[in-house]
PDB file of N, CA and C in Angstrom:
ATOM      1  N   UNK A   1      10.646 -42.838  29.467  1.00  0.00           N
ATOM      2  CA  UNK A   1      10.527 -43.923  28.510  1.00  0.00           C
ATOM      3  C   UNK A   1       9.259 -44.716  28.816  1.00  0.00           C
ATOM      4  N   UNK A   2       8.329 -45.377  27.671  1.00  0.00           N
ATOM      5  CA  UNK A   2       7.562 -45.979  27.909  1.00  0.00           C
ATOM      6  C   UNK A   2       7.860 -47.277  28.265  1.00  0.00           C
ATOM      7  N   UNK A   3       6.374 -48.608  28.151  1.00  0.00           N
ATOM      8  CA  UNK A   3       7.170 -49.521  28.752  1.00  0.00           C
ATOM      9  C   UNK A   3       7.687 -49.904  27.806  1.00  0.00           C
ATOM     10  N   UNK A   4       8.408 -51.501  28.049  1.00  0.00           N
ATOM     11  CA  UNK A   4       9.268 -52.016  27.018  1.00  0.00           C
ATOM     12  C   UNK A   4       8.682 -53.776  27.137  1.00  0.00           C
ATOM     13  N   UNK A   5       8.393 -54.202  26.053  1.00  0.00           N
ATOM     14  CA  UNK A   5       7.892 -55.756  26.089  1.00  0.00           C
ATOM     15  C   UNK A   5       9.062 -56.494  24.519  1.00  0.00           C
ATOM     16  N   UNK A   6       9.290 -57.580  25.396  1.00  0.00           N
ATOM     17  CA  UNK A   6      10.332 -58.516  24.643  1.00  0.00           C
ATOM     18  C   UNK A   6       9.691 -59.564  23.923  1.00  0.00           C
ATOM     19  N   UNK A   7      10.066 -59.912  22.814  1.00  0.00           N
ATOM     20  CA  UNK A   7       9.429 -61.274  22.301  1.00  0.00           C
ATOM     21  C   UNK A   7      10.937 -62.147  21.861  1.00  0.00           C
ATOM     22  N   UNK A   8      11.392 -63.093  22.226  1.00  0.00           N
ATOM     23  CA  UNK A   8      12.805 -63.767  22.140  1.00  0.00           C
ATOM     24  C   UNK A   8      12.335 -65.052  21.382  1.00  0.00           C
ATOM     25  N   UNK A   9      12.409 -65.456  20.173  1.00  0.00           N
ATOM     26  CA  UNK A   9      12.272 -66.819  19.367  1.00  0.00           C
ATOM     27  C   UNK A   9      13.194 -67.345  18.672  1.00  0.00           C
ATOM     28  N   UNK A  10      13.237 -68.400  18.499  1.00  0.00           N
ATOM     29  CA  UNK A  10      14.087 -68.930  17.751  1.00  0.00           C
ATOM     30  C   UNK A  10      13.871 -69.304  16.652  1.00  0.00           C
ATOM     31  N   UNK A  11      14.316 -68.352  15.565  1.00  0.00           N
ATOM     32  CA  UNK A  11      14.033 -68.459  14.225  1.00  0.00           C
ATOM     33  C   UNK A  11      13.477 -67.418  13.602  1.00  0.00           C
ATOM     34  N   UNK A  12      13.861 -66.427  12.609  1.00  0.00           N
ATOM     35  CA  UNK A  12      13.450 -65.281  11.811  1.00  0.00           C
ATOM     36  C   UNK A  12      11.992 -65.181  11.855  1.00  0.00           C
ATOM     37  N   UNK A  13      11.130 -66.489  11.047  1.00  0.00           N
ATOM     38  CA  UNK A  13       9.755 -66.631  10.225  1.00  0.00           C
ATOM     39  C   UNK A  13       8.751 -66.257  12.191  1.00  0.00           C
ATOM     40  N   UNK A  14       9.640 -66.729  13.554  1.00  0.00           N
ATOM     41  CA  UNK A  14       8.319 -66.648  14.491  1.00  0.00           C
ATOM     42  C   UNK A  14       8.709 -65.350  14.510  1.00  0.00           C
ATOM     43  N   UNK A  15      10.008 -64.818  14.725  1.00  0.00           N
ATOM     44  CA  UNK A  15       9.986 -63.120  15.108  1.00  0.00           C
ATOM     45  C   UNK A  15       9.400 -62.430  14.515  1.00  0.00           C
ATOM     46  N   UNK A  16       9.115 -62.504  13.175  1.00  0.00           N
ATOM     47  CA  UNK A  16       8.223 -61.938  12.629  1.00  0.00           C
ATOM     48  C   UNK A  16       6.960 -62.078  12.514  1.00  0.00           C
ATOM     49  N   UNK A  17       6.051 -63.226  12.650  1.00  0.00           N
ATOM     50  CA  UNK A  17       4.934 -63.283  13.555  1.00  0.00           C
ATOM     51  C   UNK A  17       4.923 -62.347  14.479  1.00  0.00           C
ATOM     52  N   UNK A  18       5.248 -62.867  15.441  1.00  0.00           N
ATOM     53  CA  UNK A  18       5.386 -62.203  17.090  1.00  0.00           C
ATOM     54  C   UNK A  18       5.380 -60.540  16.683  1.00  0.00           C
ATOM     55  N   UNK A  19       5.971 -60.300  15.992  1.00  0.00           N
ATOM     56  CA  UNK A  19       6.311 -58.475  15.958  1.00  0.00           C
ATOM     57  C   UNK A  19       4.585 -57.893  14.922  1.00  0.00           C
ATOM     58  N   UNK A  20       4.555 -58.871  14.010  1.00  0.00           N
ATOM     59  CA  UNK A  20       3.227 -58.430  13.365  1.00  0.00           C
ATOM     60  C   UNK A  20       2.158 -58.663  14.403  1.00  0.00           C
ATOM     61  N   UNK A  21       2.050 -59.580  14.769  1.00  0.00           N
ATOM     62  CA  UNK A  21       0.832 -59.780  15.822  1.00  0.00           C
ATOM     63  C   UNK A  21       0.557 -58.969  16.859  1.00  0.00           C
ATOM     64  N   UNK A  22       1.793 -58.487  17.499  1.00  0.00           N
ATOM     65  CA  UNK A  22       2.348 -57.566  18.487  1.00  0.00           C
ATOM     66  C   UNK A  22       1.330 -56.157  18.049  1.00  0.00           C
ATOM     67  N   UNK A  23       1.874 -55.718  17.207  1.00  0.00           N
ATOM     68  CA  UNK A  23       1.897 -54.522  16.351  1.00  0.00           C
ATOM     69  C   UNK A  23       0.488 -54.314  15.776  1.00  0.00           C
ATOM     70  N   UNK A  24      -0.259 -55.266  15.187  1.00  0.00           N
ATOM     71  CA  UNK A  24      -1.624 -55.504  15.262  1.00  0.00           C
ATOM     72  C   UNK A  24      -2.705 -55.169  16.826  1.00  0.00           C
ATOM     73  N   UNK A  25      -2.482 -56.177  17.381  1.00  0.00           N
ATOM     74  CA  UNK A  25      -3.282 -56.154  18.491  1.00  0.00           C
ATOM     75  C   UNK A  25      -3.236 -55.218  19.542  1.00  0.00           C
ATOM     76  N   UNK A  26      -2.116 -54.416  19.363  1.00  0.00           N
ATOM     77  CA  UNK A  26      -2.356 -52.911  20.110  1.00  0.00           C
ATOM     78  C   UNK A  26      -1.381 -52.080  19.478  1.00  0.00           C
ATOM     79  N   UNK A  27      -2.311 -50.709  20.837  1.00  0.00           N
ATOM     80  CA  UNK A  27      -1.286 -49.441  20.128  1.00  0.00           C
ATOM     81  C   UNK A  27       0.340 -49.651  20.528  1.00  0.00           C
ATOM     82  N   UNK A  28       1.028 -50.119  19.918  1.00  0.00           N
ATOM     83  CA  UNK A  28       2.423 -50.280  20.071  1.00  0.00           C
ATOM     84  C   UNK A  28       3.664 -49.942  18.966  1.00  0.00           C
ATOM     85  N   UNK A  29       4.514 -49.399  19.534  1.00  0.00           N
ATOM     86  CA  UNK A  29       5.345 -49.390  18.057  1.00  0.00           C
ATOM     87  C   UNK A  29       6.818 -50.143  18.394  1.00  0.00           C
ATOM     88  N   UNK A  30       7.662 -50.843  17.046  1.00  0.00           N
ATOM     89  CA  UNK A  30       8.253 -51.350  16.940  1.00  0.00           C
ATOM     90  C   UNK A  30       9.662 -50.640  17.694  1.00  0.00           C
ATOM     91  N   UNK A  31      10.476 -50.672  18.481  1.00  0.00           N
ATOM     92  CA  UNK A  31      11.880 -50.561  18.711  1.00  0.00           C
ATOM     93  C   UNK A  31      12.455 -50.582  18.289  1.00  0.00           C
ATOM     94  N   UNK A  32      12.531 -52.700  17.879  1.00  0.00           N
ATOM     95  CA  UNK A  32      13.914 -52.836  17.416  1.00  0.00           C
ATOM     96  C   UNK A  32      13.792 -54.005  17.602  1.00  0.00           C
ATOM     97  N   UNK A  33      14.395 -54.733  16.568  1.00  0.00           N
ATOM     98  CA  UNK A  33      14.921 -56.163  16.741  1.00  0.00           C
ATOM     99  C   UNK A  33      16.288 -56.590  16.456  1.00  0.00           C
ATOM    100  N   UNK A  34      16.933 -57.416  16.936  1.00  0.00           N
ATOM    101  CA  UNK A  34      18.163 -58.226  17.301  1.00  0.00           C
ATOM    102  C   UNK A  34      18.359 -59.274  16.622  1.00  0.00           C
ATOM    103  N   UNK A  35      19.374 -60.114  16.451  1.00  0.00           N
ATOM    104  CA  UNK A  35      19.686 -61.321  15.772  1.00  0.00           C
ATOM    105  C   UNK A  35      21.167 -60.992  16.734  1.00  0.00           C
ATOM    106  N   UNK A  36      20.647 -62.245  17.273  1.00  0.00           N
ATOM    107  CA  UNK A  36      22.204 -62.533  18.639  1.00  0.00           C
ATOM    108  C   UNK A  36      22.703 -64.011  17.622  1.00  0.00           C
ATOM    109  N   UNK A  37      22.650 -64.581  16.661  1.00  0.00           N
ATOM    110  CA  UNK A  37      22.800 -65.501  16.159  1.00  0.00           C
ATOM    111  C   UNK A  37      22.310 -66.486  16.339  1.00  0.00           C
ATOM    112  N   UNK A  38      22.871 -68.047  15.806  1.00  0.00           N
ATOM    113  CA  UNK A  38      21.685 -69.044  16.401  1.00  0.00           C
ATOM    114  C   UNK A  38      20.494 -69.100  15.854  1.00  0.00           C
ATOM    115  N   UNK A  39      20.060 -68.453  15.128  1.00  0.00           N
ATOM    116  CA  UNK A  39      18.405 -68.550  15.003  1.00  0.00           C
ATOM    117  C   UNK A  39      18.323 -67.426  16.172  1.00  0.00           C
ATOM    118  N   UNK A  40      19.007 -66.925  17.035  1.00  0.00           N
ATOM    119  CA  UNK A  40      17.694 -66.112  18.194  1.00  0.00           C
ATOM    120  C   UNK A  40      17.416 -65.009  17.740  1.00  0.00           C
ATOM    121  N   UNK A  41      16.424 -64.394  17.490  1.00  0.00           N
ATOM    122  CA  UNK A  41      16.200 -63.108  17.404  1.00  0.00           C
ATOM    123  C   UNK A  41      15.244 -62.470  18.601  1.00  0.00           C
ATOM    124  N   UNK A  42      14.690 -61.208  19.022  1.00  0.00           N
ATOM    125  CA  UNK A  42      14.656 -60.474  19.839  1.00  0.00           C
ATOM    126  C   UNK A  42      13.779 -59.140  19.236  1.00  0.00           C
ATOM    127  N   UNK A  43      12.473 -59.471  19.310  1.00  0.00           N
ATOM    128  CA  UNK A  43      11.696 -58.189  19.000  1.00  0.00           C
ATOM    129  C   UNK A  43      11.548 -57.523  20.293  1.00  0.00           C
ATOM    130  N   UNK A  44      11.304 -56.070  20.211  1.00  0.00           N
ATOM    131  CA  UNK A  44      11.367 -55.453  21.149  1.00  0.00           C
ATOM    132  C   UNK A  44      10.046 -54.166  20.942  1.00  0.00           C
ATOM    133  N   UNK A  45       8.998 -54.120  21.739  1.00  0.00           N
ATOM    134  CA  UNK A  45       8.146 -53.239  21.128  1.00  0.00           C
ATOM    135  C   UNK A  45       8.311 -52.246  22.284  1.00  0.00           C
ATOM    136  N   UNK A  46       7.645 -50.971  22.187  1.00  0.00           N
ATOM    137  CA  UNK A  46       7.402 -49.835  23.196  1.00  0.00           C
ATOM    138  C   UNK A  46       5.642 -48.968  22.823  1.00  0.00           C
ATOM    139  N   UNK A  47       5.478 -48.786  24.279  1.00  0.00           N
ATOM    140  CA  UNK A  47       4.409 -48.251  24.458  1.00  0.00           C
ATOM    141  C   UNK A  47       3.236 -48.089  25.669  1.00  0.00           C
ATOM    142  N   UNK A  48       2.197 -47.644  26.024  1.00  0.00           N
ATOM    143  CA  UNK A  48       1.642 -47.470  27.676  1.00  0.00           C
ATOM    144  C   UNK A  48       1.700 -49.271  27.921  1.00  0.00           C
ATOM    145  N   UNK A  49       1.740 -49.528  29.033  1.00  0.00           N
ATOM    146  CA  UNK A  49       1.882 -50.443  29.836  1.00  0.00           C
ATOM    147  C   UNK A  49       1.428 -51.705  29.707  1.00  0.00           C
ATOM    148  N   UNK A  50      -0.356 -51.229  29.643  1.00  0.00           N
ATOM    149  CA  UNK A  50      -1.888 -52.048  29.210  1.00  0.00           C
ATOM    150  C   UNK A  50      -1.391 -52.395  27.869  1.00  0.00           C
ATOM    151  N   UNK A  51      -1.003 -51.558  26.661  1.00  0.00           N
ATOM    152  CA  UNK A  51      -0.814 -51.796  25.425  1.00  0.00           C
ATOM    153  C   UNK A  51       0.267 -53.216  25.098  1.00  0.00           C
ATOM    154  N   UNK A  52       1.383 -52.778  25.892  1.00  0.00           N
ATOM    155  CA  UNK A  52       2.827 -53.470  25.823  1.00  0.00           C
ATOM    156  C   UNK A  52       2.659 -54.733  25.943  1.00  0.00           C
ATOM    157  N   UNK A  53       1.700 -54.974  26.993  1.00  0.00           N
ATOM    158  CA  UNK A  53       1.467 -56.528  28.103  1.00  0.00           C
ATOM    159  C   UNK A  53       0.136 -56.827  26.766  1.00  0.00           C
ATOM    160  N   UNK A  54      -0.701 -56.448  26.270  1.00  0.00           N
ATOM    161  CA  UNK A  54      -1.721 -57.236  25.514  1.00  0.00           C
ATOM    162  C   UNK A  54      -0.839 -57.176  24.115  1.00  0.00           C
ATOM    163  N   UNK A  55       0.053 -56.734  23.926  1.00  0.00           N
ATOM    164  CA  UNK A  55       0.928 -56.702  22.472  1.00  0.00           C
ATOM    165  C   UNK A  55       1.897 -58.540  22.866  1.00  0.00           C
ATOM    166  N   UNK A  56       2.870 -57.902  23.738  1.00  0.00           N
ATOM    167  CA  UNK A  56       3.218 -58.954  24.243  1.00  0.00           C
ATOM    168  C   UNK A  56       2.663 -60.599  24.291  1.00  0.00           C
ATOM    169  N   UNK A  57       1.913 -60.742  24.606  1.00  0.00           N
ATOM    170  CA  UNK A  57       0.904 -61.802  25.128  1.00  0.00           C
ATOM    171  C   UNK A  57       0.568 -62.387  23.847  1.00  0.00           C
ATOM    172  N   UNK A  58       0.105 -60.998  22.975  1.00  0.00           N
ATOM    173  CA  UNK A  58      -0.549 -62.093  21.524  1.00  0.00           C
ATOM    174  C   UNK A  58       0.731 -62.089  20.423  1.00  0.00           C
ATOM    175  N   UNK A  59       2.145 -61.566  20.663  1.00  0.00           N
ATOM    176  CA  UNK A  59       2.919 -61.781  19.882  1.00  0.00           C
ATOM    177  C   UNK A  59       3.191 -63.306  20.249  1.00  0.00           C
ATOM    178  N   UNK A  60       3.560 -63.396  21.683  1.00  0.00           N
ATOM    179  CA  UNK A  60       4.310 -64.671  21.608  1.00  0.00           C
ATOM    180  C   UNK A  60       3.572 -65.747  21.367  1.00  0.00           C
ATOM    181  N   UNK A  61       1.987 -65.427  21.279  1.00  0.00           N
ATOM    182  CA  UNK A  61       1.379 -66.807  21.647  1.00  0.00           C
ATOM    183  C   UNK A  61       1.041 -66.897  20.067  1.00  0.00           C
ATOM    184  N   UNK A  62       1.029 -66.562  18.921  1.00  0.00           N
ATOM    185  CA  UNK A  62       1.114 -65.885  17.645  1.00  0.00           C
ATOM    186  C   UNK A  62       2.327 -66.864  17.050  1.00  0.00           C
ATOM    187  N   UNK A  63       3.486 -66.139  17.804  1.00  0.00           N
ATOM    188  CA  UNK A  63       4.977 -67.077  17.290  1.00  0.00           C
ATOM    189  C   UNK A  63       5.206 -68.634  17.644  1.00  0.00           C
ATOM    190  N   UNK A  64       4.272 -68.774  18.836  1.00  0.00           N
ATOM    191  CA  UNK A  64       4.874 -70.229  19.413  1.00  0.00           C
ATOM    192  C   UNK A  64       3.466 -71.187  18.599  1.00  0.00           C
ATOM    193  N   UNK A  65       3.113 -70.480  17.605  1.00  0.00           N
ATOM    194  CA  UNK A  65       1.968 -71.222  16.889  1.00  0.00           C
ATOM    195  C   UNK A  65       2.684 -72.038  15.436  1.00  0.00           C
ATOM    196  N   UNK A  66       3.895 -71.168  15.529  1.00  0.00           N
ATOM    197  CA  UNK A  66       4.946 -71.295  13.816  1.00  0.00           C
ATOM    198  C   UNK A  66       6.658 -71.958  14.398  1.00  0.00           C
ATOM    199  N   UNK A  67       6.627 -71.661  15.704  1.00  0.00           N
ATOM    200  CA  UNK A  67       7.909 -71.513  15.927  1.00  0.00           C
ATOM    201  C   UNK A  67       7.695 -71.687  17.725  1.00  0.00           C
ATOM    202  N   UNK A  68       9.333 -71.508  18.368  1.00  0.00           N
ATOM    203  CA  UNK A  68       9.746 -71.323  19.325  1.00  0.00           C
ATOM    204  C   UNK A  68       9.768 -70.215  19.658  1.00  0.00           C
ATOM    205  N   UNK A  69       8.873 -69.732  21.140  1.00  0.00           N
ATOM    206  CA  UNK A  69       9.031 -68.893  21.877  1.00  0.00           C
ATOM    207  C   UNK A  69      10.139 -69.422  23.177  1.00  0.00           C
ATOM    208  N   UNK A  70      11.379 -68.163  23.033  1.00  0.00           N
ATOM    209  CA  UNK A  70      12.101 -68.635  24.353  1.00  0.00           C
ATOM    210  C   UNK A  70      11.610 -67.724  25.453  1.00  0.00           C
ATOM    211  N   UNK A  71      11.241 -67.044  25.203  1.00  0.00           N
ATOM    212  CA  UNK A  71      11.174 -65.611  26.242  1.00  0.00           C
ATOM    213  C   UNK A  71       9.925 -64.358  26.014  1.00  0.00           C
ATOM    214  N   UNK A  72       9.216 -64.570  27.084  1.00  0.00           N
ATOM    215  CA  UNK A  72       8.371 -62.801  26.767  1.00  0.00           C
ATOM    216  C   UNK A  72       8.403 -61.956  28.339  1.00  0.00           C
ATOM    217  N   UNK A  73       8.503 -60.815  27.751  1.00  0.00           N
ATOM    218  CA  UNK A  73       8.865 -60.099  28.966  1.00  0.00           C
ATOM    219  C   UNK A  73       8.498 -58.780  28.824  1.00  0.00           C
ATOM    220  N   UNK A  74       7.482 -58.180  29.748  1.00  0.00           N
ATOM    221  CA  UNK A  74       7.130 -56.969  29.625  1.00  0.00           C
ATOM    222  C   UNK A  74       8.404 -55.793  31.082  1.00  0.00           C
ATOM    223  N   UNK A  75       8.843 -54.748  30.905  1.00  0.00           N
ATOM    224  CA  UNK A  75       9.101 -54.543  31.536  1.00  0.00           C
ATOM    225  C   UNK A  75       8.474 -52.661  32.284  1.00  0.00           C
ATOM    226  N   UNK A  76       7.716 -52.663  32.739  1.00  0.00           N
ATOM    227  CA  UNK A  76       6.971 -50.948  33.024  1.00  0.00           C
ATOM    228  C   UNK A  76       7.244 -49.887  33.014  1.00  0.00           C
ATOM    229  N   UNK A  77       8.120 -49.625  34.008  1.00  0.00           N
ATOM    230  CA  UNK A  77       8.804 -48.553  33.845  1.00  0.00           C
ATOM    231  C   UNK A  77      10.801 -48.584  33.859  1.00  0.00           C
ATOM    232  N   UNK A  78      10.738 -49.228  32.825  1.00  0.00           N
ATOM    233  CA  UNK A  78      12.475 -49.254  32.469  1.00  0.00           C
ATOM    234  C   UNK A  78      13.097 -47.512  32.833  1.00  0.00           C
ATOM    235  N   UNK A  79      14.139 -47.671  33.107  1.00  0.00           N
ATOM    236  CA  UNK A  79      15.336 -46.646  33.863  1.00  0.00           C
ATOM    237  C   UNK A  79      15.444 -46.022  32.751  1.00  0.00           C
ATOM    238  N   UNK A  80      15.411 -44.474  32.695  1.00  0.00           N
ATOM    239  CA  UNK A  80      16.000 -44.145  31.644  1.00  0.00           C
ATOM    240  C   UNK A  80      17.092 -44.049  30.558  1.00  0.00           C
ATOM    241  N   UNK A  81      18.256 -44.624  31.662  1.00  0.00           N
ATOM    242  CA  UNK A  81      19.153 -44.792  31.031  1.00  0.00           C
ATOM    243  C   UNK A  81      19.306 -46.530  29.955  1.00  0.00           C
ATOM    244  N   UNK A  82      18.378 -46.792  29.506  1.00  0.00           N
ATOM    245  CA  UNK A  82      18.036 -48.247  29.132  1.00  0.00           C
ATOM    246  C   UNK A  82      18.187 -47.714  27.634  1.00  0.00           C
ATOM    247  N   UNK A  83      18.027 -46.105  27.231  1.00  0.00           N
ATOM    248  CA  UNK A  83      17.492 -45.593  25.722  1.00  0.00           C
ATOM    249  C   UNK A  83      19.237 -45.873  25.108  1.00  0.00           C
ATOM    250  N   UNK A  84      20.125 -45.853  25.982  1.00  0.00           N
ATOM    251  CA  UNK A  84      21.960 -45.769  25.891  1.00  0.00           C
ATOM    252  C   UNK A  84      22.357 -47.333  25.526  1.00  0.00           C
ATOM    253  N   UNK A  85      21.219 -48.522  26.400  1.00  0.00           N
ATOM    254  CA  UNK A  85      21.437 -49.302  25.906  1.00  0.00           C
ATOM    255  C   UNK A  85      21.055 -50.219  24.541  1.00  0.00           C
ATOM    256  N   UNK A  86      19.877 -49.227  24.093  1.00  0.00           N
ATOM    257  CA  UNK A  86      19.558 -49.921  22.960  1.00  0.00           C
ATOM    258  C   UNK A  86      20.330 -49.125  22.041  1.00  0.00           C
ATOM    259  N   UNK A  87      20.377 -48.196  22.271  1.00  0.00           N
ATOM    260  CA  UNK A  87      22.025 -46.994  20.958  1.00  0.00           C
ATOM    261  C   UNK A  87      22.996 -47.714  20.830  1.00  0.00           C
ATOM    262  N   UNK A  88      23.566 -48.526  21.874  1.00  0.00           N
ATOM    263  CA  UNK A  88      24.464 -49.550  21.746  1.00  0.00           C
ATOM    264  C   UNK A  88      24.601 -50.636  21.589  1.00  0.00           C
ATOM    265  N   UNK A  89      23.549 -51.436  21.370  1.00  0.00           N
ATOM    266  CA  UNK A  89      23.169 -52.574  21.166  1.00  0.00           C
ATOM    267  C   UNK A  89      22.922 -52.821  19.706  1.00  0.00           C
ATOM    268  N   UNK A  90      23.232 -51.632  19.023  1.00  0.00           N
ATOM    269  CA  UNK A  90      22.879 -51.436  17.883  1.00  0.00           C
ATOM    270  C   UNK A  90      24.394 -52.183  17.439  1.00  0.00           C
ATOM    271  N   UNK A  91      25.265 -51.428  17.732  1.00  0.00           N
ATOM    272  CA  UNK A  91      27.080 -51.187  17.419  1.00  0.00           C
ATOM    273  C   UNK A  91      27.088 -52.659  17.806  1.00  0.00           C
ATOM    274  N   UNK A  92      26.898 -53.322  19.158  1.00  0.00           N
ATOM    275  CA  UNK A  92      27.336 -54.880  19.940  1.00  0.00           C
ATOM    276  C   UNK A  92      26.827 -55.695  18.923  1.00  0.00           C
ATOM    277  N   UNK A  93      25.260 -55.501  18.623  1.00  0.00           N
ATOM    278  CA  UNK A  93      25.043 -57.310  17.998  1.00  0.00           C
ATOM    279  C   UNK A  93      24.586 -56.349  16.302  1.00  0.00           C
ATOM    280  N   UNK A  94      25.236 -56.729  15.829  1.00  0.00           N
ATOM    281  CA  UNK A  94      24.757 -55.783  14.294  1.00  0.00           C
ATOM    282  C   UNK A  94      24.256 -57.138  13.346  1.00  0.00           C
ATOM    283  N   UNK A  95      22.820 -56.706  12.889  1.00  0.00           N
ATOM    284  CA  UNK A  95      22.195 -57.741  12.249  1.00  0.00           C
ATOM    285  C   UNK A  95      22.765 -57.911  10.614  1.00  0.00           C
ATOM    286  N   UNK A  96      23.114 -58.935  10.419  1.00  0.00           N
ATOM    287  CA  UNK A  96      23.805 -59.579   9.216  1.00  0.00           C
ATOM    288  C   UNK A  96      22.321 -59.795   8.042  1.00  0.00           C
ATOM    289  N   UNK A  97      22.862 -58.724   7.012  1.00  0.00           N
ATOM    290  CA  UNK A  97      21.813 -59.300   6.268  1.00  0.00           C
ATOM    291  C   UNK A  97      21.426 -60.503   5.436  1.00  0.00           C
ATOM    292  N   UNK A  98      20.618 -61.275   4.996  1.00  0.00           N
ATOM    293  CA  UNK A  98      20.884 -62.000   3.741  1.00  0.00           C
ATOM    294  C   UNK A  98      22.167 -62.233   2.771  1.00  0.00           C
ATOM    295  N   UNK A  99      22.583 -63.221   2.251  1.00  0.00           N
ATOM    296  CA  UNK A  99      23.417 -62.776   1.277  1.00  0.00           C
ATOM    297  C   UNK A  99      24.702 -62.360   1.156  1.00  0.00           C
ATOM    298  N   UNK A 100      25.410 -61.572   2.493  1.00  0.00           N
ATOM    299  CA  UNK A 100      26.244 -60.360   2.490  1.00  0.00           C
ATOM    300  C   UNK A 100      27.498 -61.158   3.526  1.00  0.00           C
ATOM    301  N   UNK A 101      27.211 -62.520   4.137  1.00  0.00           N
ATOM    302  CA  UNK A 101      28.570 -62.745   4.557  1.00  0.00           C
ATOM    303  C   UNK A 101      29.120 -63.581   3.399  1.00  0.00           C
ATOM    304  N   UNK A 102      29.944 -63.320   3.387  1.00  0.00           N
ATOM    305  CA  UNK A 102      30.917 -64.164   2.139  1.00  0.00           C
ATOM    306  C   UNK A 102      31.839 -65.487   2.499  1.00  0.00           C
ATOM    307  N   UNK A 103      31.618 -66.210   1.901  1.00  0.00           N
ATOM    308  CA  UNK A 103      32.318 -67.829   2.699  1.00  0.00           C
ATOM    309  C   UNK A 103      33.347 -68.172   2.002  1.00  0.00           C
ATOM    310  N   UNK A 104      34.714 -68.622   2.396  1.00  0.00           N
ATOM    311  CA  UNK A 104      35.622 -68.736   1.080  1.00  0.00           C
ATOM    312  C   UNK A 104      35.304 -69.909   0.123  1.00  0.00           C
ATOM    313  N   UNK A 105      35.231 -69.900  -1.024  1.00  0.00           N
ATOM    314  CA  UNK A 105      35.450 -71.417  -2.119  1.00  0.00           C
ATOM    315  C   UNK A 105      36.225 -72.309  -1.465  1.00  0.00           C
ATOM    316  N   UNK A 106      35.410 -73.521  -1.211  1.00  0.00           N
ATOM    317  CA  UNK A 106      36.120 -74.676  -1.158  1.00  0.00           C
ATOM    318  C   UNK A 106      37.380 -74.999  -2.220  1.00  0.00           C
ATOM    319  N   UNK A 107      37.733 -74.576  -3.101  1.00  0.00           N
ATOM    320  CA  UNK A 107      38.259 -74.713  -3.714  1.00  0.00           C
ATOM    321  C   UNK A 107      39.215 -73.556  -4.087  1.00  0.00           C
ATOM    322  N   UNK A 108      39.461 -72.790  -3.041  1.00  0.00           N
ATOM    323  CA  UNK A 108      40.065 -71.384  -2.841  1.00  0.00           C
ATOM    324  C   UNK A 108      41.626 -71.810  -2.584  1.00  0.00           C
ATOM    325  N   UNK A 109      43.062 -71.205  -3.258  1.00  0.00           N
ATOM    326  CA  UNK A 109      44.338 -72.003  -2.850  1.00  0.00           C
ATOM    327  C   UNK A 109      44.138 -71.147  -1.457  1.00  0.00           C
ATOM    328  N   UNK A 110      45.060 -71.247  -0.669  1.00  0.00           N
ATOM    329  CA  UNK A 110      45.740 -70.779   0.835  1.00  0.00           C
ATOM    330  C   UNK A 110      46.014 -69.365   0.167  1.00  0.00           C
ATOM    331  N   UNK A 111      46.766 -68.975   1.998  1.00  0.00           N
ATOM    332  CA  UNK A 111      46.750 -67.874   1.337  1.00  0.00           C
ATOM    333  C   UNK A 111      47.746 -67.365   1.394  1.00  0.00           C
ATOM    334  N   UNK A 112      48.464 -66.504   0.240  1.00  0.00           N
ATOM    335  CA  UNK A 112      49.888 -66.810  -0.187  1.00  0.00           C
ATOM    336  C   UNK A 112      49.889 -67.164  -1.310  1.00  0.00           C
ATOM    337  N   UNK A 113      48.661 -67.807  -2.023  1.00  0.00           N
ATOM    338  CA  UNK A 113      48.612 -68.425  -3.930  1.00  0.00           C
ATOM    339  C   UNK A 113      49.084 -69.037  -3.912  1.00  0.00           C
ATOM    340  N   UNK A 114      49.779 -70.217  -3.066  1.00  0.00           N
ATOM    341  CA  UNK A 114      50.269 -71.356  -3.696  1.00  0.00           C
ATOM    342  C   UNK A 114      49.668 -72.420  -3.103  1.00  0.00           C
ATOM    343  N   UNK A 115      49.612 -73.037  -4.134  1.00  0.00           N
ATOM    344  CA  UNK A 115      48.845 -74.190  -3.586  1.00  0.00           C
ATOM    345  C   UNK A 115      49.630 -75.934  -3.698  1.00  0.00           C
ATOM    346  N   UNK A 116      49.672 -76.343  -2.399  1.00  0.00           N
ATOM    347  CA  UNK A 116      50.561 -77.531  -2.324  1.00  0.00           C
ATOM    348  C   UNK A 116      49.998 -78.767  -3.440  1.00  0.00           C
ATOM    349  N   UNK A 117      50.336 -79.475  -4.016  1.00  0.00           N
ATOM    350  CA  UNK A 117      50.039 -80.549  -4.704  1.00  0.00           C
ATOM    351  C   UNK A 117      50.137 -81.642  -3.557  1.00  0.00           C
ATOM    352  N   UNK A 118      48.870 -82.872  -3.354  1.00  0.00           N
ATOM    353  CA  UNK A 118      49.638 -83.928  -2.488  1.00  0.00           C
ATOM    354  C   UNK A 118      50.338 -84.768  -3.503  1.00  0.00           C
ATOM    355  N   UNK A 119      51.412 -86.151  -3.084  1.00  0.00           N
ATOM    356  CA  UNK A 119      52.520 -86.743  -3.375  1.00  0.00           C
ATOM    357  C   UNK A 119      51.550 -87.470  -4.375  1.00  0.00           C
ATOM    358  N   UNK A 120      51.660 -88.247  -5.209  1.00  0.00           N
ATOM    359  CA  UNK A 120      51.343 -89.204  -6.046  1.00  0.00           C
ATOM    360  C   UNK A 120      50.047 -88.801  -7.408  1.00  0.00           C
ATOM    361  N   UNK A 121      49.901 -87.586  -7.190  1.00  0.00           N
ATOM    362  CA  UNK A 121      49.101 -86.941  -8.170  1.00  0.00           C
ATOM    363  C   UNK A 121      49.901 -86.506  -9.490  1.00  0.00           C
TER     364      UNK A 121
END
């Protein structure tokens, strides 16, 4: 596995900075990104070492220009078995798209369809 460099912000609009800037300024390619909730998200790039660490460097400093950088982290030669943890990391934090969680109506009866009246109405 190549290396692995982290960009951790808080808030969609810097992660995406950080991952374009990343992705720009060297040969690097995208992984994968995360949404642990909160606002945190978690770009993750891969590629030679030199590349990862100058990708790194101008993502975060890129994001903390729009936003919060919590975290950058290059790591060199990650264990191979690290490829098991991003396969699964997929299944653990699954990114919620736009739109797609559904909230009940405030004005929704219980549930059961009946809906109590209070006293004096």
């Amino acid at each position: 596995m190549q290396a692995l460099g982290f960009i951790e912000t808080k808030g969609f609009v810097a992660a995406v900075e950080a991952a374009d800037s990343a992705l720009k300024a060297a040969n690097v390619s995208l992984m994968t990104q995360m949404r642990a909730g909160s606002g945190l998200v978690l770009v993750v790039i891969t590629g030679d070492v030199a590349a990862v660490k100058a990708a790194v460097d101008a993502g975060a400093s890129s994001a903390a220009a729009v936003g919060e950088v919590l975290a950058a982290q290059v790591i060199a030669s990650p264990h191979t078995d690290m490829d098991a943890f991003f396969a699964n990391s997929e299944q653990a934090i699954p990114a919620v798209e736009p739109g797609t969680q559904k909230r009940p109506s405030p004005k929704a009866p219980p549930a059961g369809g009946v809906q109590k009246k209070s006293p004096g109405v």
